[in-house]
Every structure is written in C-alpha cells, then in structure tokens.
Protein backbone atom coordinates (compact mmCIF):
# COMPACT_ATOMS: atom_id res chain seq x y z
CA UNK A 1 38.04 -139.57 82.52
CA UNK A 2 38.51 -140.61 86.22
CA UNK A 3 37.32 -139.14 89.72
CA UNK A 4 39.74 -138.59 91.75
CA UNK A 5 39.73 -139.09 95.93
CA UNK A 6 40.14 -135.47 96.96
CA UNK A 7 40.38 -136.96 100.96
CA UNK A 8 43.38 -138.59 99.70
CA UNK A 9 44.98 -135.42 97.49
CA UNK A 10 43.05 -132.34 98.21
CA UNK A 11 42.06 -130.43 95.45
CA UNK A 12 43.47 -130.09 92.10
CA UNK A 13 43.29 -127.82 88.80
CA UNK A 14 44.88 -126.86 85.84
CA UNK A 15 47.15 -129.32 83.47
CA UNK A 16 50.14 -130.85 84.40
CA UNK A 17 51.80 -132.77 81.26
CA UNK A 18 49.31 -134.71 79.23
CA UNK A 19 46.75 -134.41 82.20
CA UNK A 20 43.77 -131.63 82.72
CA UNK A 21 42.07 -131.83 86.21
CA UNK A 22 38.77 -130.41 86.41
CA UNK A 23 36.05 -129.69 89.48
CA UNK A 24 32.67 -130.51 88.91
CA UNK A 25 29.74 -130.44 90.30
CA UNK A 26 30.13 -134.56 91.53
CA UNK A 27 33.77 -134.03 92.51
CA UNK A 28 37.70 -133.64 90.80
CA UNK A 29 37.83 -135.51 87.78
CA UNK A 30 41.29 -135.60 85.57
CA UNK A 31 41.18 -136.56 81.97
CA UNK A 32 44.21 -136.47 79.07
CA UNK A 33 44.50 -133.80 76.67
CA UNK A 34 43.59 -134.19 73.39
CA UNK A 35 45.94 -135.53 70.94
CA UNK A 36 46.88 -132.82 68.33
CA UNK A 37 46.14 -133.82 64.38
CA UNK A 38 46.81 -132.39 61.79
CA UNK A 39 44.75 -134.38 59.40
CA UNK A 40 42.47 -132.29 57.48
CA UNK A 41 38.98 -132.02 58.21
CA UNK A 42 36.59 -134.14 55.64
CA UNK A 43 34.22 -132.06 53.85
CA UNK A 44 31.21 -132.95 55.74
CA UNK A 45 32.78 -132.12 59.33
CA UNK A 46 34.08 -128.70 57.78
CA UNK A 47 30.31 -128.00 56.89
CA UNK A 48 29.25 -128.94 60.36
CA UNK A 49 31.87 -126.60 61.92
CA UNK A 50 30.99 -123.61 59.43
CA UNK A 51 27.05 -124.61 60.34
CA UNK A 52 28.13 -124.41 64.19
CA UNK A 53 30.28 -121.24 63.66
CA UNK A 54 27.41 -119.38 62.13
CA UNK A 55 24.97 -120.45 65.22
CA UNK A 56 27.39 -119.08 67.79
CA UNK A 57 27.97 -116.15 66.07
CA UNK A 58 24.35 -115.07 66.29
CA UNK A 59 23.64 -116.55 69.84
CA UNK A 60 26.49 -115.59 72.04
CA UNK A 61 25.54 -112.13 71.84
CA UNK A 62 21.82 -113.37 72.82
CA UNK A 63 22.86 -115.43 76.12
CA UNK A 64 21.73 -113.27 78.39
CA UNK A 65 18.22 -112.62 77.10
CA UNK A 66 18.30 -116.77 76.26
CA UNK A 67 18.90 -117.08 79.90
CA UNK A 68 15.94 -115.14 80.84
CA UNK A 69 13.06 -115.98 77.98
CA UNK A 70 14.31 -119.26 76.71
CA UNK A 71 12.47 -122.44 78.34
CA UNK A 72 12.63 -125.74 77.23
CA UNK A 73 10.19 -128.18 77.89
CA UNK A 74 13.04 -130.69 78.88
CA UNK A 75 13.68 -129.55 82.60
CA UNK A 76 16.84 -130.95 82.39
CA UNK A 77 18.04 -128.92 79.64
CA UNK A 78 19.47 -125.46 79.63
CA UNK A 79 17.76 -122.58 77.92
CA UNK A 80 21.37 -121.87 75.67
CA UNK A 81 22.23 -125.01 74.68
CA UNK A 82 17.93 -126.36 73.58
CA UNK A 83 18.18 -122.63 71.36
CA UNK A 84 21.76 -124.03 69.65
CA UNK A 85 20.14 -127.89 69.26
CA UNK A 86 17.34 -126.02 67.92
CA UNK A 87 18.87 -123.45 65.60
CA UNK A 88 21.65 -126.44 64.15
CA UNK A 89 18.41 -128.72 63.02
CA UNK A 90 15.91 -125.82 62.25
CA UNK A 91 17.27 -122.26 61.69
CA UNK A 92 20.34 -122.37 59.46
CA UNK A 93 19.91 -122.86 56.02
CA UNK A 94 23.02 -123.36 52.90
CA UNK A 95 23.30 -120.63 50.56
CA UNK A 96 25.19 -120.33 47.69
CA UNK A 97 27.92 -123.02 49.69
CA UNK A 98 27.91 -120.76 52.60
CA UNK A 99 25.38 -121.32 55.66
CA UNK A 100 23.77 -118.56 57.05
CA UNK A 101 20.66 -118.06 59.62
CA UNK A 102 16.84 -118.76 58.57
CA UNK A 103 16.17 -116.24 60.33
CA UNK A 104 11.82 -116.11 59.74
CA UNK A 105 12.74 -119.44 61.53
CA UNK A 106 15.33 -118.10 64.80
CA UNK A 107 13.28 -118.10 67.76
CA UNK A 108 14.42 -115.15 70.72
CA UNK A 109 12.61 -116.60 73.32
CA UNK A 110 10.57 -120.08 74.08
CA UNK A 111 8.07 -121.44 76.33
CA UNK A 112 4.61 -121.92 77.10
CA UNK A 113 3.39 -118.45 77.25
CA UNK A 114 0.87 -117.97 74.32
CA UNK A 115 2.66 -116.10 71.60
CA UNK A 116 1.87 -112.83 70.06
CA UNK A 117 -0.94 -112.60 66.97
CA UNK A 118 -1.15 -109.93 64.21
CA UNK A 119 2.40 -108.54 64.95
CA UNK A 120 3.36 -105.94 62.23
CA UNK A 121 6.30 -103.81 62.44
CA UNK A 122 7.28 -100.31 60.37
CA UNK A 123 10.29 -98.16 60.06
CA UNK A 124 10.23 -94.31 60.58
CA UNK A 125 13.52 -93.39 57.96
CA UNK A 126 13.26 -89.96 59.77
CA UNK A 127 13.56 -90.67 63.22
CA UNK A 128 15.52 -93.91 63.05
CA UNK A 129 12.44 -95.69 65.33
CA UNK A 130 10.46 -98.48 64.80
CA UNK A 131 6.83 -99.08 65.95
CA UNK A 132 5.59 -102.83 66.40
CA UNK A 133 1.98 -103.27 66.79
CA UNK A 134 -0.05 -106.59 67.43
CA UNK A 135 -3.52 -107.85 68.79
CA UNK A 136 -4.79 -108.17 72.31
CA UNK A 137 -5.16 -111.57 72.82
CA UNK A 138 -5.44 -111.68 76.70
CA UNK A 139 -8.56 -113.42 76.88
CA UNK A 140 -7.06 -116.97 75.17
CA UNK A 141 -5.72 -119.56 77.32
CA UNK A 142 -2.05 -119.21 78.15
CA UNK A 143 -1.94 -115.48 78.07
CA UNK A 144 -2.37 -112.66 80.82
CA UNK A 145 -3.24 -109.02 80.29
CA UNK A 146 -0.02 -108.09 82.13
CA UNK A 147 3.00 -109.92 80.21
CA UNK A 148 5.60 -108.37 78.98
CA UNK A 149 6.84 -107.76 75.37
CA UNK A 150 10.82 -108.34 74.72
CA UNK A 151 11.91 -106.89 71.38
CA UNK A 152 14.75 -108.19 69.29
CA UNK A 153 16.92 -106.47 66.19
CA UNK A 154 19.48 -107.31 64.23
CA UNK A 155 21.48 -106.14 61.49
CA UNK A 156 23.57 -108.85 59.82
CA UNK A 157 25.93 -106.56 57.60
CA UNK A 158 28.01 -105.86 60.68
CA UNK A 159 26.12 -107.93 63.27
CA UNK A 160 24.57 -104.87 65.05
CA UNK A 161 22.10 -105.56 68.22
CA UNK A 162 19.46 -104.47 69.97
CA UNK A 163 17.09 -106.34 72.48
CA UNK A 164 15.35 -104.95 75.69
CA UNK A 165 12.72 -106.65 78.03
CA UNK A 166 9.63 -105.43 79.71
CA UNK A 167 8.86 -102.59 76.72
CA UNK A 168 5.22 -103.09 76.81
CA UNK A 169 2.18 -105.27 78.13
CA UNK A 170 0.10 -107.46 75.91
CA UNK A 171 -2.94 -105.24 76.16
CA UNK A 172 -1.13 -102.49 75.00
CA UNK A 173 -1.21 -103.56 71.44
CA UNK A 174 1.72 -101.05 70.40
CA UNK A 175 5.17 -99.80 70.79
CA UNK A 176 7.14 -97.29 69.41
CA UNK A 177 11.13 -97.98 69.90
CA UNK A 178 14.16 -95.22 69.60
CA UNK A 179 17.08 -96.48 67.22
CA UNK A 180 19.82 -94.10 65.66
CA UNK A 181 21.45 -93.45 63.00
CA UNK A 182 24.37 -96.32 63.63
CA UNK A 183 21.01 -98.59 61.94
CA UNK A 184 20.87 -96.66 58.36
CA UNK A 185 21.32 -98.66 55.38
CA UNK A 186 21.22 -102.08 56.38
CA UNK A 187 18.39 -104.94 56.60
CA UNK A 188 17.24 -105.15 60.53
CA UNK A 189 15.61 -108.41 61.32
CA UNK A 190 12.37 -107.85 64.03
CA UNK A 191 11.66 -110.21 66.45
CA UNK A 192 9.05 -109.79 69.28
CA UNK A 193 8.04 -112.29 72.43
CA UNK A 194 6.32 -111.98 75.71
CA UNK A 195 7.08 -112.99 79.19
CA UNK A 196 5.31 -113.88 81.93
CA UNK A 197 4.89 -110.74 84.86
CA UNK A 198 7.21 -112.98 86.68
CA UNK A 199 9.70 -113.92 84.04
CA UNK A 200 9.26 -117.32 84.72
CA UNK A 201 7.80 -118.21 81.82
CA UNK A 202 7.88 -117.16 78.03
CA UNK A 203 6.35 -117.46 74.36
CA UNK A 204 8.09 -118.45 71.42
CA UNK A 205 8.99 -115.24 69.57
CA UNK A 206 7.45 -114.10 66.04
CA UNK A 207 9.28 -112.78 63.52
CA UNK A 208 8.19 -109.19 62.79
CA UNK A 209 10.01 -109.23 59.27
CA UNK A 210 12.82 -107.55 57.77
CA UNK A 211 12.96 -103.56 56.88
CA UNK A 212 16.21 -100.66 56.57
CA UNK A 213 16.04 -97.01 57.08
C-alpha cells in the first residue's frame, strides 16, 4: 500500500484496473487488488472461516447495542471488533463438526460496571412474557442505585431478536418483558447487563439461561 500526494492529484476513489484507492483517516492511500485463486481452502482455514461465519452471524445483528454497552479496557480498541476477538477465542465451541455459539459464555455488553447477582429468569407460556429478577447490589463498589438494565433474547432456530436498553434500575430487582407469539416453540437464550445512568460505562452481561414457551 502507498500514500499518495493529494496536492499533487487531488482526490481519488474507486478501482481503476488492478488498483483500489482508498481515503483514510491519514490521507489517500492506493493498494492492488487481490489476486483471484482458486486453490481450495486447507481444512484448517475452512474451520476458521466457518468459526468466523458463525460469530458474525450472531453479532451483526448486535452492533448497535455493542456500540453502546461494549467497553474494552484497551482504549484503543473498538467495542465490535474486542466482542468478535473475544467470541473467536472464548464463545464458539465445535459440535458434532459444526461450530456453533457457547452461548452461557457470549457476553452482550462489557465494562467496568459491577455486574448483576442472583439473576433468574421465567417464562409465562400464556402471555408470551418473560420476567427477570435479580438482587440489589447497589451498595458494592462499582455499582449505583440508578443503572440501567439492558435485556438480550435470542432464538437460534431462525435467529429471532430482541434487546432493549434502559428497562429497569438496579434497585428495582425485577422486570416483567412483553414477547408474542412469533417466540413459541423455540429455545430463547436470556441475557441481562447494566449500564451506567450515563451510558458511558457498562457490566459484563450474565446469562439468564435458556427456556421456550
């Protein structure tokens, strides 16, 4: 890759032949396409592309709550891309020669914000609702009567969604949350996580366990 002069040539983008120019954030840089293969992958760097397919699959839906409640303790380092360094190493697991997420392991949200205690979740089959309930634990370091409890679920089988911020304080040890009916018959994962009054700051989420209507 080189930097090009843009006094001398102005400003370019796009591709032109075997050529991609680029803007940055330290200038125009142009660089040469990649050379097309078609050598077969080995077996070891098609398991590392199924192992990154199956993280991106579950955290591109997620980016925008990553954005807001994911903070790594590198400064340096983007909230999206610590969660997929974190997830490859930690959260994915093989099974039966297929990778798939570990997901008592997946963490929602990250930081310094002490993290919730006693978190149980149950399912109401009639209503389609869930109600999480935890401990107050606003008098330990790190924690603050007033921060606010993100919830997380997911259904694999079709890779169905839910998350919403601010649903609850800390000292409110209890939350009941509307589903519907689009949620029957399938495992939901639960995950729950906190957030500073500010949203500067976050906890590492707990898993709330697994449950269907």
């Amino acid at each position: 890759m080189a930097r090009i002069n843009k006094s001398l040539i102005g400003e370019l983008s796009g591709k032109a032949g075997g050529l991609v120019f680029k803007t940055g954030k330290n200038g125009n840089y142009v660089s040469s396409l990649p050379t097309p293969t078609n050598k077969k992958p080995s077996v070891e760097q098609q398991l590392q592309r199924d192992k990154m397919t199956v993280v991106m699959d579950f955290l591109r839906p997620l980016q925008t709550l990553i954005k807001e409640a994911y903070f790594p303790f590198q400064q340096n380092r983007s909230g999206f891309h610590a969660a997929k360094s974190y997830y490859l190493k930690k959260a994915v697991v093989m099974d039966n020669s297929t990778y798939t997420i570990n997901y008592p392991k997946a963490l929602l949200s990250f930081g310094d914000v002490l993290g919730m205690e006693g978190l149980q979740v149950t399912a109401d089959a009639l209503t389609y609702s869930i109600t999480l309930q935890w401990l107050d634990n606003s008098y330990q370091a790190m924690a603050e009567p007033d921060d606010k409890l993100l919830v997380v679920c997911y259904a694999p089988k079709n890779q169905q969604l839910y998350y919403q911020t601010e649903l609850a304080q800390r000292t409110d040890t209890q939350v009941s949350i509307p589903l519907d009916a689009s949620w029957a018959a399938m495992d939901i994962h639960v995950w729950a996580g906190l957030q500073s009054a500010d949203q500067l700051r976050a906890s590492p989420s707990s898993y709330g366990g697994s449950f269907s209507f």
